[in-house]
Protein backbone atom coordinates (compact mmCIF):
# COMPACT_ATOMS: atom_id res chain seq x y z
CA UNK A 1 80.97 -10.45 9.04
CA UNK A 2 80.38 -7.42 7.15
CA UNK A 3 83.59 -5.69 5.39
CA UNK A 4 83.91 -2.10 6.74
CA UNK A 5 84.59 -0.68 3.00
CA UNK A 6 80.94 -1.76 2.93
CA UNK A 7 79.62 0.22 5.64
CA UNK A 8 78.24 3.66 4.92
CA UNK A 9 79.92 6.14 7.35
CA UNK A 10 82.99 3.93 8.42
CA UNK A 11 86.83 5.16 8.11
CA UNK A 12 87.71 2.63 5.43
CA UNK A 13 84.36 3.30 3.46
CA UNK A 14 84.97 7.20 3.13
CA UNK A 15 88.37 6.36 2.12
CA UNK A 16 87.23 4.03 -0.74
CA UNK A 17 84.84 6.97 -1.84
CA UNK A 18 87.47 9.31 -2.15
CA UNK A 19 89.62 6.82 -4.22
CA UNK A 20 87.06 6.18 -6.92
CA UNK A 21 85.73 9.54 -7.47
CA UNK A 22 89.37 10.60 -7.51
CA UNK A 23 89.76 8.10 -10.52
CA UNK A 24 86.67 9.19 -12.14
CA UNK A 25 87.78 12.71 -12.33
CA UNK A 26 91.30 12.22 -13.91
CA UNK A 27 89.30 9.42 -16.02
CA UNK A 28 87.16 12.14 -17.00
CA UNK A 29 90.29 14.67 -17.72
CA UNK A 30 92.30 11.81 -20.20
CA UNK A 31 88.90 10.94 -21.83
CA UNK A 32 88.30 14.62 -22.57
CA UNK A 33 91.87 14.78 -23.86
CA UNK A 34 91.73 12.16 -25.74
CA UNK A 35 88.41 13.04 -27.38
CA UNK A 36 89.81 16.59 -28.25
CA UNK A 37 92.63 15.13 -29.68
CA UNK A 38 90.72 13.03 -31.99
CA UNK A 39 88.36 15.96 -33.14
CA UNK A 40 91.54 18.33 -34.04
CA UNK A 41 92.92 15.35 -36.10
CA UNK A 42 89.48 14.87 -37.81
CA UNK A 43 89.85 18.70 -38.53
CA UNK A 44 93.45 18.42 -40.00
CA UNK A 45 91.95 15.69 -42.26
CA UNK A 46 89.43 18.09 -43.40
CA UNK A 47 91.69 20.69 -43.97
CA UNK A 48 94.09 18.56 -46.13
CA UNK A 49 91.37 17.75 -48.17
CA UNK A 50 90.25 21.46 -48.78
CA UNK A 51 94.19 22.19 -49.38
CA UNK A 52 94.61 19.43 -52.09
CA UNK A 53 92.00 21.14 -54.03
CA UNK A 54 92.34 24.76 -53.34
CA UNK A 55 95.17 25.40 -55.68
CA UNK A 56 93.48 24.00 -58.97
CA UNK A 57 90.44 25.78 -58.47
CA UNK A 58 88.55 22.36 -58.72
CA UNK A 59 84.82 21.40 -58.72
CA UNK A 60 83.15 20.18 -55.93
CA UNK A 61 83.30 16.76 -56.93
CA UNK A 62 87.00 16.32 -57.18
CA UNK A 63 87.19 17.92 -53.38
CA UNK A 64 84.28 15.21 -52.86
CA UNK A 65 86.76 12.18 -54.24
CA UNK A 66 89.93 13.68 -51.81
CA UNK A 67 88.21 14.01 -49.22
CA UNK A 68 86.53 10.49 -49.15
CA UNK A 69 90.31 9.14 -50.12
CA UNK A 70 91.52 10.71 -47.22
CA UNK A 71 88.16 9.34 -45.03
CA UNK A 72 89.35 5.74 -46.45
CA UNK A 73 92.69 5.74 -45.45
CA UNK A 74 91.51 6.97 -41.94
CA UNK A 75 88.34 4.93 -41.85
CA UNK A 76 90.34 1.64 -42.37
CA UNK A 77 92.84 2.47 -39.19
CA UNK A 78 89.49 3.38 -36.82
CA UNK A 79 87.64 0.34 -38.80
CA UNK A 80 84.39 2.77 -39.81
CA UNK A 81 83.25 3.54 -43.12
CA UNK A 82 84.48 6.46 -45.02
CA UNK A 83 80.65 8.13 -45.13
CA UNK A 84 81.14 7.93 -41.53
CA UNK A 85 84.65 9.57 -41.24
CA UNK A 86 83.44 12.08 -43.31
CA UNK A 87 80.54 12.98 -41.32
CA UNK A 88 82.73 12.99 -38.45
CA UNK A 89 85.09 15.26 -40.09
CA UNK A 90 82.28 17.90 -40.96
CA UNK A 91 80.98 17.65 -37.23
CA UNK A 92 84.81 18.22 -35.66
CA UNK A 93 85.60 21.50 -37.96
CA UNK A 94 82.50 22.69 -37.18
CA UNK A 95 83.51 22.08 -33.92
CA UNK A 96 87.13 23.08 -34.12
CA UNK A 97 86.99 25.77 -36.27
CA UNK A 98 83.63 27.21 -35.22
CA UNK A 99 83.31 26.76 -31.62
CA UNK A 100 87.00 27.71 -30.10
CA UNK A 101 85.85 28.78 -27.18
CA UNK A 102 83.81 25.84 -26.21
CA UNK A 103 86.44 23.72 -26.98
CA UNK A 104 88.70 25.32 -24.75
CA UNK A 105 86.30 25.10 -21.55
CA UNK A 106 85.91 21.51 -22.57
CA UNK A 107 89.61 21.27 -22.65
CA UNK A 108 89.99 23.12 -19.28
CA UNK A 109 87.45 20.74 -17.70
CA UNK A 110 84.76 23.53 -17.36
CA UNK A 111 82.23 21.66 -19.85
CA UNK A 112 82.29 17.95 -20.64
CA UNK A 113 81.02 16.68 -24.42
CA UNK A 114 77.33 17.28 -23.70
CA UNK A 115 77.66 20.64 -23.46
CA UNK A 116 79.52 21.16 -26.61
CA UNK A 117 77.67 18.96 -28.28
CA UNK A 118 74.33 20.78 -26.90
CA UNK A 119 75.85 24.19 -27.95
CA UNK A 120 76.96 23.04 -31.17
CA UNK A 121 73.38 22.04 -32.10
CA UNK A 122 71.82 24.64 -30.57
CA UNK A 123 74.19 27.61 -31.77
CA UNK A 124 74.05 26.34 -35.83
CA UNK A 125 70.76 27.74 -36.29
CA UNK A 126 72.73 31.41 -36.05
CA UNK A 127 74.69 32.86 -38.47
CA UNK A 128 78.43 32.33 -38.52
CA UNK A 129 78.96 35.93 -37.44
CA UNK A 130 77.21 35.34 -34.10
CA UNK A 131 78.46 31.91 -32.76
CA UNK A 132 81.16 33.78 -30.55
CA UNK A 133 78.75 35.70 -28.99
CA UNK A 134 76.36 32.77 -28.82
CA UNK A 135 78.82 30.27 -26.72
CA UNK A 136 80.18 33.29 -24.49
CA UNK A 137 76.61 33.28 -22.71
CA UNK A 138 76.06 29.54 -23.83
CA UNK A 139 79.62 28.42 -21.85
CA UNK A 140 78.61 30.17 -18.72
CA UNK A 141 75.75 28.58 -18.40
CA UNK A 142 76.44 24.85 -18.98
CA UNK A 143 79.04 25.54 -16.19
CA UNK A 144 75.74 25.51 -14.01
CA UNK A 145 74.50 22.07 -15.34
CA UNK A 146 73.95 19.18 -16.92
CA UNK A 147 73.79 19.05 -20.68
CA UNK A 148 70.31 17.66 -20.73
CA UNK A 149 68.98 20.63 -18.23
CA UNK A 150 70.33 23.42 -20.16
CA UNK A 151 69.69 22.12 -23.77
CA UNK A 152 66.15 23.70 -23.75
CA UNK A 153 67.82 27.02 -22.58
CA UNK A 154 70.18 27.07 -24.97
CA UNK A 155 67.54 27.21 -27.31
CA UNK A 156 65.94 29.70 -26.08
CA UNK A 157 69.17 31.79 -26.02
CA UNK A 158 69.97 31.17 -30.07
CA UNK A 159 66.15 32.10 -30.59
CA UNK A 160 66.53 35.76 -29.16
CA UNK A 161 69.89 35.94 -30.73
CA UNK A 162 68.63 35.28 -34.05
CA UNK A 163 68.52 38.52 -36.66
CA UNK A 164 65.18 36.34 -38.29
CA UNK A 165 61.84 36.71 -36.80
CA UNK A 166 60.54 33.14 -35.87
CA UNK A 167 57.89 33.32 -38.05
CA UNK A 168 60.26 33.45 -41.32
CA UNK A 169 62.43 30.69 -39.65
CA UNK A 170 59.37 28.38 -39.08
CA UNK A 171 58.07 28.75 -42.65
CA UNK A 172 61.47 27.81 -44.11
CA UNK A 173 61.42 24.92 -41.53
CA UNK A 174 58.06 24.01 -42.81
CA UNK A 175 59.20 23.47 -46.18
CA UNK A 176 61.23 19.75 -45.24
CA UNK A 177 57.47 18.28 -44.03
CA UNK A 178 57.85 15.01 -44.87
CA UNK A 179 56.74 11.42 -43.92
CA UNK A 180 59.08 8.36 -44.01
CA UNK A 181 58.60 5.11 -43.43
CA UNK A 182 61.47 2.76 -41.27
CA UNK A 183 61.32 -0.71 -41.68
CA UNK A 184 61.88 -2.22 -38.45
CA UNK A 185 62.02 -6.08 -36.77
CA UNK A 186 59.66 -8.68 -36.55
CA UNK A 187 57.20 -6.81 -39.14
CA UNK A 188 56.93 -4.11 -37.65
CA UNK A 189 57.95 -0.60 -39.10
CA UNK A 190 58.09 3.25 -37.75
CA UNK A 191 56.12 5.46 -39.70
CA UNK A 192 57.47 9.03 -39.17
CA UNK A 193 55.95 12.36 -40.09
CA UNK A 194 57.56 15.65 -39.56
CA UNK A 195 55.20 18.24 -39.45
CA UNK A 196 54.87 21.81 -37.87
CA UNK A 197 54.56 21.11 -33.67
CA UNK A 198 51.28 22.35 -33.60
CA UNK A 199 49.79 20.02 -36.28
CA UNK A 200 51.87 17.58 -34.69
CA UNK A 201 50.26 18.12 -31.44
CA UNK A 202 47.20 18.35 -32.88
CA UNK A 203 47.06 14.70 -33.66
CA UNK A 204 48.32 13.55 -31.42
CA UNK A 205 45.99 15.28 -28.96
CA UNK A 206 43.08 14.19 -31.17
CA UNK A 207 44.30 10.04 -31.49
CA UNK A 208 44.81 10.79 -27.40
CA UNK A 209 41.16 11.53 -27.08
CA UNK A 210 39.72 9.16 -29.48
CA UNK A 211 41.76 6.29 -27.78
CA UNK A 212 40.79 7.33 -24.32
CA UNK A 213 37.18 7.03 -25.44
CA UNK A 214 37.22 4.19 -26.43
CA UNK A 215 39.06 2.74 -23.22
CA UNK A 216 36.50 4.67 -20.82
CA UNK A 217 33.30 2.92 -22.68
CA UNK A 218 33.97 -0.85 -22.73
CA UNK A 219 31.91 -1.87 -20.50
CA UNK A 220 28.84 0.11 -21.85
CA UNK A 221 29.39 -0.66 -25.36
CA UNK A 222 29.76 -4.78 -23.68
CA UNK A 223 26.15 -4.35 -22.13
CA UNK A 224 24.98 -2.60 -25.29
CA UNK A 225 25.46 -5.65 -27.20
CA UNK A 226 24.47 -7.91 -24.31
CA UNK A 227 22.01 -9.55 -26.53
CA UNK A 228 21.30 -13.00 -27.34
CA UNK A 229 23.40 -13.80 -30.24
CA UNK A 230 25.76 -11.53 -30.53
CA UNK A 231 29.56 -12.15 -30.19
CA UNK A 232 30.65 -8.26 -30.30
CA UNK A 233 30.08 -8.11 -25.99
CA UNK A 234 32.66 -10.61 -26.15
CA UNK A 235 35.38 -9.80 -28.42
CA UNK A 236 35.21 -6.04 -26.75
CA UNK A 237 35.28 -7.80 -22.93
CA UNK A 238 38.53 -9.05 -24.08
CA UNK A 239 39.85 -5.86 -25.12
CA UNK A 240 42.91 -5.32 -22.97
CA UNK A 241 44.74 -3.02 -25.11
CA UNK A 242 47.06 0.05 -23.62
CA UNK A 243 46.13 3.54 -24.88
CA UNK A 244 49.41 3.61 -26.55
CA UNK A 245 48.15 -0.13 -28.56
CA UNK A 246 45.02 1.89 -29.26
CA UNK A 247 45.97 5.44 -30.25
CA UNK A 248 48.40 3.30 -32.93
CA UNK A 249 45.06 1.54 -34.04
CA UNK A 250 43.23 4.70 -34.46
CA UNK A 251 45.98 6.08 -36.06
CA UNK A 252 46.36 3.16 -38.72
CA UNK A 253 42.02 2.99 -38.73
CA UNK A 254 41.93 6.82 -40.00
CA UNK A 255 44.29 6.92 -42.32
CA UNK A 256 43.12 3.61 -43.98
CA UNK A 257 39.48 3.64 -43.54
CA UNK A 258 38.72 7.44 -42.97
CA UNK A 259 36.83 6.76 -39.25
CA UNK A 260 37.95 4.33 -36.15
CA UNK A 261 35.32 1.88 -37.23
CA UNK A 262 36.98 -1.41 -35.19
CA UNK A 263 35.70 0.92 -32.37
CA UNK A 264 32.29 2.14 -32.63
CA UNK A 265 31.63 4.71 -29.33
CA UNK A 266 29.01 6.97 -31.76
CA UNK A 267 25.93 5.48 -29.36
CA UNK A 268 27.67 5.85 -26.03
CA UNK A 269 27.98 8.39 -23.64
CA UNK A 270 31.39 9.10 -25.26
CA UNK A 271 29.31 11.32 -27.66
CA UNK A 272 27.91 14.07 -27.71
CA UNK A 273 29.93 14.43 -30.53
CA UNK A 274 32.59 16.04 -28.62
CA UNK A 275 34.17 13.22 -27.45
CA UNK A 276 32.95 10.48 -29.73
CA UNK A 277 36.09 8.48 -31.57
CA UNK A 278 34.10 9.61 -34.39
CA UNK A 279 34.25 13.24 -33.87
CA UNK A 280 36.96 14.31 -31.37
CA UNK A 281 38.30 16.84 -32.68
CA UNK A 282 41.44 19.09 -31.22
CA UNK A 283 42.00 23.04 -31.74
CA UNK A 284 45.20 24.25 -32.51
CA UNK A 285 45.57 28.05 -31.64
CA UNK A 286 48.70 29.87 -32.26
CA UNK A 287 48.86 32.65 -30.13
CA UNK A 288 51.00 34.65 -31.88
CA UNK A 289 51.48 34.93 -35.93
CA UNK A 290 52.73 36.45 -38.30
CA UNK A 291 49.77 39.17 -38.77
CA UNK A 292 48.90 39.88 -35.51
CA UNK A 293 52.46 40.03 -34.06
CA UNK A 294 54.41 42.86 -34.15
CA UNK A 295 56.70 42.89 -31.31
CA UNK A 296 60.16 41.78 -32.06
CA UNK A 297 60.92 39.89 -28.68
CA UNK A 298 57.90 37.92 -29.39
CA UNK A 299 58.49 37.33 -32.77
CA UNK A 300 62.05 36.33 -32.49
CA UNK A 301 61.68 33.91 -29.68
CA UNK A 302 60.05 30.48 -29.89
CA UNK A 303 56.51 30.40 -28.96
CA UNK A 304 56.69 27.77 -26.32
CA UNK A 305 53.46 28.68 -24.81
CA UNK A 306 51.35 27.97 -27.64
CA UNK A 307 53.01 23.99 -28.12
CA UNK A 308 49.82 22.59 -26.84
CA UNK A 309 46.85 22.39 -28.98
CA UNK A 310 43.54 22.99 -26.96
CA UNK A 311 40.47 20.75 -26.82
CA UNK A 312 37.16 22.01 -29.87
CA UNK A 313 35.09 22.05 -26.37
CA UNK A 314 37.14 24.84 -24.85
CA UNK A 315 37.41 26.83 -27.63
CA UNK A 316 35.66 30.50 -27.33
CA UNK A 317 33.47 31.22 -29.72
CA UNK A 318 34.75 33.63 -32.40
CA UNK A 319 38.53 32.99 -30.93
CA UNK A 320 40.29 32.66 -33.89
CA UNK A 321 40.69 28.79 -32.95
CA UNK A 322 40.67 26.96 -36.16
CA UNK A 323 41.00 23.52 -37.95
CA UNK A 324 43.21 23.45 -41.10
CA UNK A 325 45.37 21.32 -43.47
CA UNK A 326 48.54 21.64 -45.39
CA UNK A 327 47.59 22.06 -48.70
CA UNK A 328 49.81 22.79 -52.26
CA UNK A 329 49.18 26.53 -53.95
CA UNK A 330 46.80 27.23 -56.11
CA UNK A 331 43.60 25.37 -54.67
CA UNK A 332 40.62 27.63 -53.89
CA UNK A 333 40.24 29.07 -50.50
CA UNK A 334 38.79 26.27 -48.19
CA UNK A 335 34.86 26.87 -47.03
CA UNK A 336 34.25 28.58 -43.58
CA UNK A 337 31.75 27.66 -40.23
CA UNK A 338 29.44 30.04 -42.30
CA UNK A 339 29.26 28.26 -45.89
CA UNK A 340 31.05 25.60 -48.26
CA UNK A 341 32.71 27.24 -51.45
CA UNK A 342 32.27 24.81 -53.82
CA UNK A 343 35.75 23.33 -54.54
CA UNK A 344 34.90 21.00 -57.96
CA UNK A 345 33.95 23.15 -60.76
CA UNK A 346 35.88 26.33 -59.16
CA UNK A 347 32.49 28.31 -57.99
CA UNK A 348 32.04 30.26 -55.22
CA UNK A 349 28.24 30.14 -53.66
CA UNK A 350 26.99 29.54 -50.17
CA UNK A 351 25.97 26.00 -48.84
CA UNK A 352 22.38 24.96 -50.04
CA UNK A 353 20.15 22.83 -47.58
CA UNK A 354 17.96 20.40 -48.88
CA UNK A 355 17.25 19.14 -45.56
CA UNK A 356 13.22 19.87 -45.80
CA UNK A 357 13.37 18.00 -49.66
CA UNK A 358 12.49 14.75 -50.71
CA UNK A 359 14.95 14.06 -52.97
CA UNK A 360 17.47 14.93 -49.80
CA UNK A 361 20.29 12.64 -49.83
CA UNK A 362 21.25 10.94 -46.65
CA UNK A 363 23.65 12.48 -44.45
CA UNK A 364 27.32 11.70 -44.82
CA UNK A 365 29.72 11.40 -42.05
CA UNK A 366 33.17 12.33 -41.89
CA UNK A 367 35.97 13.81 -39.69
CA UNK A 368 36.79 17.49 -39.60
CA UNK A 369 39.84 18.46 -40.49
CA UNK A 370 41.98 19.59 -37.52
CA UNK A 371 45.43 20.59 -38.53
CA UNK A 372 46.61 23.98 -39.23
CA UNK A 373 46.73 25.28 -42.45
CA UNK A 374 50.12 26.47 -43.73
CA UNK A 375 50.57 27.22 -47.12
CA UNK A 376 54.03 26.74 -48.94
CA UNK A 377 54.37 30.38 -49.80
CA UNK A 378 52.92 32.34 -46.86
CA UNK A 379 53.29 30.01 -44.28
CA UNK A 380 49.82 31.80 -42.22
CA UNK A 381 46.74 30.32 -41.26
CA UNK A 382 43.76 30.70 -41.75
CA UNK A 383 40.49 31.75 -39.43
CA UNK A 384 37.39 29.52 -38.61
CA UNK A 385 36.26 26.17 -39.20
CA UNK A 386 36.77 24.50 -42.69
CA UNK A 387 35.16 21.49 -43.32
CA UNK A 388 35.05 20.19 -47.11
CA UNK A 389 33.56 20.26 -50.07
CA UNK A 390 33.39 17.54 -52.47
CA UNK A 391 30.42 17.42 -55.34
CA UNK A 392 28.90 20.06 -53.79
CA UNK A 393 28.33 17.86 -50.16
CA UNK A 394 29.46 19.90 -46.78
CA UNK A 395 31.09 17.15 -45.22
């Protein structure tokens, strides 16, 4: 016999409802107490720390040594480490100190910690002098919704707030491109690069491609090497790999080998070039830089249009699309669609085609270079399409 708490609708049902969402919300009132509590002691800890040192008009490393004795002493009572107690302690000033107001509409139940957490992050890109004026607008509209809904918003809102144009912050932002590597479980490690978004779109819009080409030709490349004899029809029949498996290959393939040779789709209708896993190329366009834009509500905001890159095939002619890489100052300027500046010896002279000579040297294949170029000091990119240059070969 079914229970009528169980019944959707029923008396006793409705009444069990109302119990638990009753608890939930003063659950949600002592947790938020509780959590506030524990931030504001963080921030006396912090405090203390400053104090001890304040007075003797120390270095930095003896406020370094009190405030990890005070992170100990706390640390061993909430069983963390002391790195950890001090990060926590630079988080809940920030927080304490920096933020009042958000603190308080977390306090008054107005906010929960997503939001302040989601303002905090959002609202340290500004200077000091504008976080009050941030979180006024930033507090009335997390009362709207959730913290993961208004995040991107938020955002937004610190981007037009910001006296720097978005240009200036991005090539500042440029300047921590790194790549590290995570070791992981099992043999397996993360390799992560952080790179500008468009050159990060970029490739991944160009391993995207590649990988989806050679998914859709399988079965032509199996009947291409139907032949007596020949085991590749097999081994690519049993090719069962996602196109998350094989952008990772591709990935790994280019970086280590210079083309995706494990997966030949040159002869297939995959190419024209366009499409081959040999030539797929992607075309990052900015649509608004630092030289050709001059408003300051452009500037100043984030361009989100211009995240995704476009596909070489759709790019106009003469469009400003262009394929570059990060380079370090100094080098020479990199050769346009219209000639190949010799990059070895430090000349500058147009491409010379030997094509109708005997002595021609075969062709050599190799990828174009698809990633934006943004130099360490200027930050711009350059127009056309670069390809290089190396002993005098346009590659």
């Amino acid at each position: 016999m079914t229970d009528a708490a169980e019944t959707p609708g029923g008396e006793d049902y409705l009444a069990t409802l109302a119990g638990i969402v009753a608890e939930a919300g003063g659950l949600t009132r002592e947790l938020a107490a509780v959590q506030i509590r524990e931030l504001r002691m963080l921030a006396a800890a912090g405090r203390l720390a400053e104090a001890q040192t304040a007075q003797r008009n120390a270095r930095v490393q003896v406020h370094d040594m009190a405030l990890r004795s005070i992170a100990a002493e706390v640390g061993g009572v909430m069983r963390v480490t002391d790195r950890t107690v001090q990060r926590r302690i630079g988080e809940a000033r920030t927080l304490i100190e920096g933020f009042a107001a958000t603190v308080e509409a977390w306090e008054q139940g107005r906010i929960v910690r997503g939001h302040a957490t989601a303002i905090v992050e959002a609202g340290m890109s500004l200077p000091a002098e504008l976080w009050v004026e941030f979180e006024a607008a930033a507090i009335t509209r997390c009362e709207r919704d959730t913290p993961n809904r208004v995040r991107a918003e938020l955002e937004i809102i610190a981007h037009r707030m910001h006296p720097r144009s978005f240009a200036e912050r991005h090539e500042e932002a440029a300047a921590g491109r790194c790549v590290r590597l995570v070791p992981g479980r099992d043999g397996m490690s993360d390799v992560i690069a952080t790179l500008p978004t468009v050159i990060a779109e970029g490739i991944h819009d160009r391993l995207t491609q590649q990988a989806r080409a050679i998914i859709d030709t399988r079965d032509e490349r199996v009947a291409a090497h139907a032949g007596p004899g020949d085991d590749t029809a097999s081994v690519i029949a049993s090719d069962t790999r996602s196109t998350d498996q094989v952008r990772a290959d591709v990935f790994a393939d280019l970086l280590l080998a210079g083309t995706p040779a494990l997966d030949d789709t040159r002869d297939t209708t995959a190419g024209p070039p366009a499409r081959s896993a040999h030539a797929c190329r992607s075309s990052s366009r900015p649509r608004h830089s630092r030289e050709t834009t001059t408003d300051p509500a452009i500037s100043r905001a984030a361009p989100r249009s211009t995240r995704r890159p476009r596909a070489a095939s759709r790019a106009a002619p003469g469009s400003g699309s262009a394929f570059f890489t990060i380079r370090p100052p100094g080098l020479p300027p990199r050769p346009t669609r219209t000639g190949c500046r010799r990059v070895c010896d430090g000349s500058s002279r147009p491409a010379t085609s030997t094509a109708g000579s005997p002595d021609a040297a075969p062709p050599r294949s190799a990828a174009r270079s698809i990633t934006p170029t943004i130099t360490p000091s200027a930050g711009r990119q350059s127009s056309g399409t670069s390809r290089t240059c190396v002993n005098g070969t346009t590659r």
